[in-house]
C-alpha atoms as a PDB file:
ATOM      1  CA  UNK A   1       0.000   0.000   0.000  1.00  0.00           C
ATOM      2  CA  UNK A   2       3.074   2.504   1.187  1.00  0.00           C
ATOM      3  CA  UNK A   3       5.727   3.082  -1.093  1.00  0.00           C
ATOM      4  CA  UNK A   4       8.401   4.799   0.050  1.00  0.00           C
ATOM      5  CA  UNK A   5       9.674   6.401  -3.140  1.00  0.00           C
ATOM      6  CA  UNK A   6       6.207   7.995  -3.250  1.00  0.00           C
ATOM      7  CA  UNK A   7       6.147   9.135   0.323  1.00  0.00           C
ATOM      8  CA  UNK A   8      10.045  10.906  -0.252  1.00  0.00           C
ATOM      9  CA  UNK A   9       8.581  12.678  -3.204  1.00  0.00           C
ATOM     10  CA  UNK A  10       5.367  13.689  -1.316  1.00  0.00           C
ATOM     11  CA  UNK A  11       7.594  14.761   1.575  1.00  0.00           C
ATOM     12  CA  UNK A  12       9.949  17.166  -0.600  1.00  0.00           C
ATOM     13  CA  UNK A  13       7.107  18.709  -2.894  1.00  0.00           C
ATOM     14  CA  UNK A  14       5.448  19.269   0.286  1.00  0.00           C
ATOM     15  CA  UNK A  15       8.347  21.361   1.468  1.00  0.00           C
ATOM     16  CA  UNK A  16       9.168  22.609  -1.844  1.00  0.00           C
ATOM     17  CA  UNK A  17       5.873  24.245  -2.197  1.00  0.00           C
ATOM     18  CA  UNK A  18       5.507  25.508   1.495  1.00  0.00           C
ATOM     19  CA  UNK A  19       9.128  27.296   0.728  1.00  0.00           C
ATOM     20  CA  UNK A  20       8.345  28.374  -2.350  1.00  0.00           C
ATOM     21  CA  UNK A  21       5.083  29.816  -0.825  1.00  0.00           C
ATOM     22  CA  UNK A  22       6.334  31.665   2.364  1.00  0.00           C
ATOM     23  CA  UNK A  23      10.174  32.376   1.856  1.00  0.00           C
ATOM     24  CA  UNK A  24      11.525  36.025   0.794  1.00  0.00           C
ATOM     25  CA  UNK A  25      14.879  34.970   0.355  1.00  0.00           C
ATOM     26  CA  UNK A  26      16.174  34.764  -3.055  1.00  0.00           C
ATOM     27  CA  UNK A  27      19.026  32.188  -2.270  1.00  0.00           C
ATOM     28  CA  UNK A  28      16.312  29.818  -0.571  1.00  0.00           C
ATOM     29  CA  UNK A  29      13.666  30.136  -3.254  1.00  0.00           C
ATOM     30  CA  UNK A  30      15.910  28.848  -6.168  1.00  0.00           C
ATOM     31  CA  UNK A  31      17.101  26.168  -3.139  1.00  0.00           C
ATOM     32  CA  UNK A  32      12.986  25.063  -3.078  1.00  0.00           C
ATOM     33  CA  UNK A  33      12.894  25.198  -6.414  1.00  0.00           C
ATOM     34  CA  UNK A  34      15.837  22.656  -7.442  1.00  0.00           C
ATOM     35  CA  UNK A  35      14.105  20.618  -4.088  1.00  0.00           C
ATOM     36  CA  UNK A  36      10.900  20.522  -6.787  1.00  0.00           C
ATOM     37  CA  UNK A  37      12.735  19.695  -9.571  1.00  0.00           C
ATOM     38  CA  UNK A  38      14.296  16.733  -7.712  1.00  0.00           C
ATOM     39  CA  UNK A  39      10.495  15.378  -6.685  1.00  0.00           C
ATOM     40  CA  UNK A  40       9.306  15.839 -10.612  1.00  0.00           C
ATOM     41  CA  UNK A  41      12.492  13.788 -11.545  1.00  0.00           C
ATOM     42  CA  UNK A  42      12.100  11.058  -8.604  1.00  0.00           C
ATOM     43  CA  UNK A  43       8.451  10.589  -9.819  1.00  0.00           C
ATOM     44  CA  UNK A  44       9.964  10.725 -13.499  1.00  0.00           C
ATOM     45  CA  UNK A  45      11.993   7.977 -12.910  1.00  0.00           C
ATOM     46  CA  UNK A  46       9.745   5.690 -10.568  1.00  0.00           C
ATOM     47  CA  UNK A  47       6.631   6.049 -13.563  1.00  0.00           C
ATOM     48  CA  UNK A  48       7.645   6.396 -16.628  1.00  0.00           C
ATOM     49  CA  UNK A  49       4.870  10.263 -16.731  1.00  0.00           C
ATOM     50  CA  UNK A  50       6.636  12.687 -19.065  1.00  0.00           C
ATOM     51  CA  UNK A  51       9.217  15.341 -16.522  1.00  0.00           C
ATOM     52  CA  UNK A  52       6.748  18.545 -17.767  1.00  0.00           C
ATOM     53  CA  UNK A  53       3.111  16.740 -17.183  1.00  0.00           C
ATOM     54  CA  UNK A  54       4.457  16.473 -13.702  1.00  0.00           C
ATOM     55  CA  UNK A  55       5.930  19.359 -13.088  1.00  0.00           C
ATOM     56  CA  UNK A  56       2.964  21.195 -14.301  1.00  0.00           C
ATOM     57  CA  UNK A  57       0.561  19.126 -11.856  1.00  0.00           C
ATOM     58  CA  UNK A  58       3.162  20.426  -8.927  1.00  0.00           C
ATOM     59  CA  UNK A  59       3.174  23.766 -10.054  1.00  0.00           C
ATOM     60  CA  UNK A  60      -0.643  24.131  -9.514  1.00  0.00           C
ATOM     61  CA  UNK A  61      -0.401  23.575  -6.074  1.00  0.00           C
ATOM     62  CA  UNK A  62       0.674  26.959  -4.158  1.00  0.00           C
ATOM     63  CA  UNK A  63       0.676  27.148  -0.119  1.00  0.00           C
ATOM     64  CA  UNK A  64       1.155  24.794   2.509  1.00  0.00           C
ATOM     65  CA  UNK A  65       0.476  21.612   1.238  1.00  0.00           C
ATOM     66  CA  UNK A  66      -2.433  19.347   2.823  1.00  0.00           C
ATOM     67  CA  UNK A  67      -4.338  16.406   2.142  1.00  0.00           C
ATOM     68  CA  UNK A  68      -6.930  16.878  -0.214  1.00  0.00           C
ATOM     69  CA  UNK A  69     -10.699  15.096   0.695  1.00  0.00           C
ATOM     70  CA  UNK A  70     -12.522  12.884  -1.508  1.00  0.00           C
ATOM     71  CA  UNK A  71     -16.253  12.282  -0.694  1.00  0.00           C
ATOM     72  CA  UNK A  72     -17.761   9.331  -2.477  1.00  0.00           C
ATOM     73  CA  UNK A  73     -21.522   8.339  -2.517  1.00  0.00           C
ATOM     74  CA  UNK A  74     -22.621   4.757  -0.409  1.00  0.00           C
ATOM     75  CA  UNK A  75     -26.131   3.724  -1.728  1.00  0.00           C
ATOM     76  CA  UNK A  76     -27.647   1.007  -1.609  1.00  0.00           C
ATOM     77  CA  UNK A  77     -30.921  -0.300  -3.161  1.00  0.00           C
ATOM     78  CA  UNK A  78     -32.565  -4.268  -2.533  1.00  0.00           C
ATOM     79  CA  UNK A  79     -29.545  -4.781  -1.042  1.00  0.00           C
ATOM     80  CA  UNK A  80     -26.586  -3.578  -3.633  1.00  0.00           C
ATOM     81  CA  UNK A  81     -24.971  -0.863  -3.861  1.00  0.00           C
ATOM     82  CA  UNK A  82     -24.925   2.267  -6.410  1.00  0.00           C
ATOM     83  CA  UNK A  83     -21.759   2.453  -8.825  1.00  0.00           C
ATOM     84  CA  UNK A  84     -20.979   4.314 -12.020  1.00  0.00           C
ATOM     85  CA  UNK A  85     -18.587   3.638 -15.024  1.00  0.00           C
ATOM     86  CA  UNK A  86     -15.695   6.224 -15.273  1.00  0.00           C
ATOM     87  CA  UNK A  87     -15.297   7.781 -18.850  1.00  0.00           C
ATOM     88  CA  UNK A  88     -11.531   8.090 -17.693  1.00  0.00           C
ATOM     89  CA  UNK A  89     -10.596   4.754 -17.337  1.00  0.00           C
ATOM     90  CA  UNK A  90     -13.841   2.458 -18.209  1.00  0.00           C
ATOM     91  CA  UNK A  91     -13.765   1.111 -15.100  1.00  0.00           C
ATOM     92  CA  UNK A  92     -16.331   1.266 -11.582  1.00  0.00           C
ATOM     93  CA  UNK A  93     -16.673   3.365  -8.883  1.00  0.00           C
ATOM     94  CA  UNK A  94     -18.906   4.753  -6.555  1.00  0.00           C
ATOM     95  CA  UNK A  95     -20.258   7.769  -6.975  1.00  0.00           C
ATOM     96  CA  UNK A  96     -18.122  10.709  -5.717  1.00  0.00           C
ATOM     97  CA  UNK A  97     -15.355  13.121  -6.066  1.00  0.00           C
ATOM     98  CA  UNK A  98     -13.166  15.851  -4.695  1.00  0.00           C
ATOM     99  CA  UNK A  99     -14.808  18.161  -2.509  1.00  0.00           C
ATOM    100  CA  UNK A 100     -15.089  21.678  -3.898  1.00  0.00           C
ATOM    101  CA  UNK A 101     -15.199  24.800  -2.423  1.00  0.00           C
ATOM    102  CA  UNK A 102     -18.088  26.683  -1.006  1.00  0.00           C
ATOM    103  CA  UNK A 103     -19.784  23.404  -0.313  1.00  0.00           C
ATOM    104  CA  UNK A 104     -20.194  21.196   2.689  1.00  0.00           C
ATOM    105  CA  UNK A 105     -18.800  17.722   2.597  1.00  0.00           C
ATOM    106  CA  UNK A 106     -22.784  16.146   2.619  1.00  0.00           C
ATOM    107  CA  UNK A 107     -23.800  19.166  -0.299  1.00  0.00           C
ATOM    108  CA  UNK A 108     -20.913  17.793  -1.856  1.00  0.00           C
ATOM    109  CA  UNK A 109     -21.609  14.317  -2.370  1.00  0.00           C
ATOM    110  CA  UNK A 110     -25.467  15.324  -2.710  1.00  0.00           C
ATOM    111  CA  UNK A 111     -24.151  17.222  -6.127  1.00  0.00           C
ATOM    112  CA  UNK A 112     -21.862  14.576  -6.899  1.00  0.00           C
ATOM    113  CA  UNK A 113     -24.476  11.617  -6.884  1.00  0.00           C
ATOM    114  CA  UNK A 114     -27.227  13.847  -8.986  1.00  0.00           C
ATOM    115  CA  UNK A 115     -24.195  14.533 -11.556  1.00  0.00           C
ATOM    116  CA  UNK A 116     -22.596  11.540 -12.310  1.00  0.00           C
ATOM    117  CA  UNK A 117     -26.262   8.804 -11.863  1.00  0.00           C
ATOM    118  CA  UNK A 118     -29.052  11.221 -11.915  1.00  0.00           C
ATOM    119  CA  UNK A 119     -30.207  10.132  -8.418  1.00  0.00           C
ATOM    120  CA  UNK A 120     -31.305  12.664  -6.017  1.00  0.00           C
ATOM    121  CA  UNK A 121     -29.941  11.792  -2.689  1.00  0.00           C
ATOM    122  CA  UNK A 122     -30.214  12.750   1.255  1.00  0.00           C
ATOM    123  CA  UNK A 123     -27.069  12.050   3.350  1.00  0.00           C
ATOM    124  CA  UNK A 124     -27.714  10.159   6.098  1.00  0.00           C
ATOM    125  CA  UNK A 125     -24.791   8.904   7.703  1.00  0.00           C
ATOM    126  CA  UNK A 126     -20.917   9.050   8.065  1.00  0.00           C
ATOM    127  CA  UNK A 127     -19.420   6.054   7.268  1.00  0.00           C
ATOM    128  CA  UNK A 128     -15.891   6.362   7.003  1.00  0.00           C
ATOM    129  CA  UNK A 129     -13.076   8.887   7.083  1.00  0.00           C
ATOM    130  CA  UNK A 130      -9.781   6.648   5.755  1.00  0.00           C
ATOM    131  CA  UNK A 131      -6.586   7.982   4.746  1.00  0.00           C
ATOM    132  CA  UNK A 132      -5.398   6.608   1.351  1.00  0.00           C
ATOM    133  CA  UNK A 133      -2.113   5.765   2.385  1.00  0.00           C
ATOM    134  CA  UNK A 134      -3.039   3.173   4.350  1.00  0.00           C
ATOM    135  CA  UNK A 135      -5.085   1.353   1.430  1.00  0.00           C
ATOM    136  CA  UNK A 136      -4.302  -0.849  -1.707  1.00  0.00           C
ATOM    137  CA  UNK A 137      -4.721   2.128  -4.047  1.00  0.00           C
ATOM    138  CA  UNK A 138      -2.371   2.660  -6.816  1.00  0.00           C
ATOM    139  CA  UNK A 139       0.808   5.258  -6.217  1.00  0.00           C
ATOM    140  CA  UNK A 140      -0.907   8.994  -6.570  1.00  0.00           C
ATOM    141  CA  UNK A 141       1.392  11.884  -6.562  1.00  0.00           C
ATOM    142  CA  UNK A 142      -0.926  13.391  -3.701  1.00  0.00           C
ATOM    143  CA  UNK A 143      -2.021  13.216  -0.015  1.00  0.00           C
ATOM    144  CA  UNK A 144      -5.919  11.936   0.085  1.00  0.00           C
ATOM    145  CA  UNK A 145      -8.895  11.154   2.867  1.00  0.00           C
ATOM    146  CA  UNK A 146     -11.829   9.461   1.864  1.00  0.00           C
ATOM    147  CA  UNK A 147     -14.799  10.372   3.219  1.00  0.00           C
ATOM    148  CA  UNK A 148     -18.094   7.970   2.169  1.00  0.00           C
ATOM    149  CA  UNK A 149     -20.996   9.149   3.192  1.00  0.00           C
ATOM    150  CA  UNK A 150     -24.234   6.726   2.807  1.00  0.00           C
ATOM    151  CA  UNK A 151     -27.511   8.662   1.340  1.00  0.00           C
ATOM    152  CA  UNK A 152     -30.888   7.339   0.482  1.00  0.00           C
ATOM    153  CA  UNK A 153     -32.320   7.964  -2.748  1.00  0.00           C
ATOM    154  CA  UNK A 154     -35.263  10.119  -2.813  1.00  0.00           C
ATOM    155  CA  UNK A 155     -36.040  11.023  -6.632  1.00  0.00           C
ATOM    156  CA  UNK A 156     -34.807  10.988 -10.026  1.00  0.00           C
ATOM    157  CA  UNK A 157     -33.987   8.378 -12.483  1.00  0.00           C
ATOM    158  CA  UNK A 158     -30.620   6.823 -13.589  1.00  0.00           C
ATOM    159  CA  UNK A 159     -28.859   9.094 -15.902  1.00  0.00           C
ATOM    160  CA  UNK A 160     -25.303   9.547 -16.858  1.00  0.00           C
ATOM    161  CA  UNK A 161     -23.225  12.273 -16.456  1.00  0.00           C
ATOM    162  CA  UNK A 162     -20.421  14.138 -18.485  1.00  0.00           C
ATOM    163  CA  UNK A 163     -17.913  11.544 -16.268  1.00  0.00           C
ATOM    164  CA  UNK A 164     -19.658   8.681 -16.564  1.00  0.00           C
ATOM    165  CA  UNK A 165     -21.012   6.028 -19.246  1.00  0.00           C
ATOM    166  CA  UNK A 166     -22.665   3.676 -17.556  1.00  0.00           C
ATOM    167  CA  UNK A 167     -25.033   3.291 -13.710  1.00  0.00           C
ATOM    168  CA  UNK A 168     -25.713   0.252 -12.085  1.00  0.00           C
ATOM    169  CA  UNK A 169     -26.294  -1.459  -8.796  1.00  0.00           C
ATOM    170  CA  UNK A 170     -24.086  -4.195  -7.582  1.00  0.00           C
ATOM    171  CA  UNK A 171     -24.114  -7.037  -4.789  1.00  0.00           C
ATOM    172  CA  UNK A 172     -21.129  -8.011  -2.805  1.00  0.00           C
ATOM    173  CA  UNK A 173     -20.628 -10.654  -4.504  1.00  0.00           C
ATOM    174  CA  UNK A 174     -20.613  -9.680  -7.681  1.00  0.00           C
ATOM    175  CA  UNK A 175     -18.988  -6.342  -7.650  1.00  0.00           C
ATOM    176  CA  UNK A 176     -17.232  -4.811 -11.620  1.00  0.00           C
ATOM    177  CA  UNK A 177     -14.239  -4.154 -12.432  1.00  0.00           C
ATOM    178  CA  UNK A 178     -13.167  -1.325  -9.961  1.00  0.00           C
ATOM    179  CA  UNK A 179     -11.113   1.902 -10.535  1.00  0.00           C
ATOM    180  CA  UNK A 180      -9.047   1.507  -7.578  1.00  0.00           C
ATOM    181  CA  UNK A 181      -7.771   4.800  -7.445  1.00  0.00           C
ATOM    182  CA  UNK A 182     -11.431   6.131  -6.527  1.00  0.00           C
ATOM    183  CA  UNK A 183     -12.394   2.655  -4.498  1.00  0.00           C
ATOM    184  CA  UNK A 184     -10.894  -0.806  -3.464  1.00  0.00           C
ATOM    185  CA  UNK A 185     -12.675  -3.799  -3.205  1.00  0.00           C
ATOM    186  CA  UNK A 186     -11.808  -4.029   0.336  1.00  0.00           C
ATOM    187  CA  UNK A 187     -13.769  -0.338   0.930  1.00  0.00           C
ATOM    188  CA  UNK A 188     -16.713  -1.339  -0.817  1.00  0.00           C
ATOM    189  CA  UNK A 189     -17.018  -4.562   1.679  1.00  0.00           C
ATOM    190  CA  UNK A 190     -16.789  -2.500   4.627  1.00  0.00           C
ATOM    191  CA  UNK A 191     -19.648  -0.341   3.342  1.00  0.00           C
ATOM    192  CA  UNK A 192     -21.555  -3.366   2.805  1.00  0.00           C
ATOM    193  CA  UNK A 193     -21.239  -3.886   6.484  1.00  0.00           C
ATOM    194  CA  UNK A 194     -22.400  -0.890   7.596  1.00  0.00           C
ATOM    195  CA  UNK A 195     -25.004  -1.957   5.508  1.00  0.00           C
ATOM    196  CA  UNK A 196     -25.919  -5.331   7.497  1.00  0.00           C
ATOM    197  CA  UNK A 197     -25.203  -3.478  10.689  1.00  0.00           C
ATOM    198  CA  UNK A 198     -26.695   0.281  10.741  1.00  0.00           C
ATOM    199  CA  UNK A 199     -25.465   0.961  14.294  1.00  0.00           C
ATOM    200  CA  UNK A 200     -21.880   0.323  13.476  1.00  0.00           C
ATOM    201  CA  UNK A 201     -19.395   3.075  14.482  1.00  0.00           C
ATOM    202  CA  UNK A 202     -17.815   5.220  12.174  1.00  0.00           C
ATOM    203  CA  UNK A 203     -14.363   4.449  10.670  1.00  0.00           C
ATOM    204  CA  UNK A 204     -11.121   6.682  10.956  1.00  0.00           C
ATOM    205  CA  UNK A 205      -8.209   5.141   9.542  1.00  0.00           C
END
């Protein structure tokens, strides 16, 4: 799940960007800047992602550096559970996304759900709050927490969405082919629990 190639490079960008963000000295800001350079070319290296498509994902990130949050979408229906085909990769997820600004984390995945099935949701519950790093996701260049948040469907129709080419609901035994940088199989079975057991705690991990 940890790689620590990954984690270096997440380390130095992070202090490379911080620097870059609050220093005045000249001296230390080209020092923060060859400290970037040296993350774009350890992630170069460790890949095989062209030097400049990095280093133009780095470059759009300006301040202290934190982890950012995606929210994704737990619904369930006779028993299986709400997921949607990614135009990105052609494989399944559920329903979700980064969280963007002005809106709370439940108006979030509210907008989220009606965008990408055509469902219109309530949240009801907080499931989980689970840091990525400490999940079978594929190597990311940044620092996420995944928040799923369980809703109940109370109108609308399935409908795809600019992201998405195909909605369906899935048992636990039977689950697609997963885009496991949104979702992991292993996720998807805990929500399933929650699911047998509605007074289950909440998860932070």
């Amino acid at each position: 799940m940890s790689h620590k190639w990954l984690e270096w490079v997440k380390r130095i960008q992070s202090l490379s960007q911080a620097g870059l963000a609050f220093s005045k000295d000249v001296y230390d800001l080209e020092r923060y800047e060859e400290l970037r350079s040296i993350s774009v070319e350890i992630m170069a290296q460790y890949t095989g992602l062209e030097m400049e498509k990095i280093r133009n994902l780095f470059t759009n990130e300006t301040g202290y550096q934190t982890p950012k949050i995606d929210v994704r979408g737990a619904v369930f229906k006779d028993g299986k559970i709400l997921m949607v085909r990614e135009n990105i990769d052609d494989k399944w997820s559920l329903p979700g996304g980064f969280c963007d600004i002005s809106f709370s984390p439940t108006e979030n995945i509210v907008k989220e759900i009606k965008e990408e099935s055509g469902y219109e949701v309530i949240s009801k519950k907080m499931l989980a709050l689970l840091d990525m790093n400490k999940h079978p996701h594929p190597p990311q260049p940044y620092h996420y927490y995944k928040l799923f948040i369980q809703c109940d469907i109370v109108d609308g129709h399935a409908s795809i969405g600019i992201e998405t080419k195909e909605i369906n609901f899935f048992s636990e035994t039977n689950l697609p082919k997963l885009s496991t940088n949104r979702n992991t199989e292993s996720q998807i079975k805990l929500l399933f629990d929650f699911y047998r057991n509605p007074k289950k705690e909440a998860i932070l991990d």
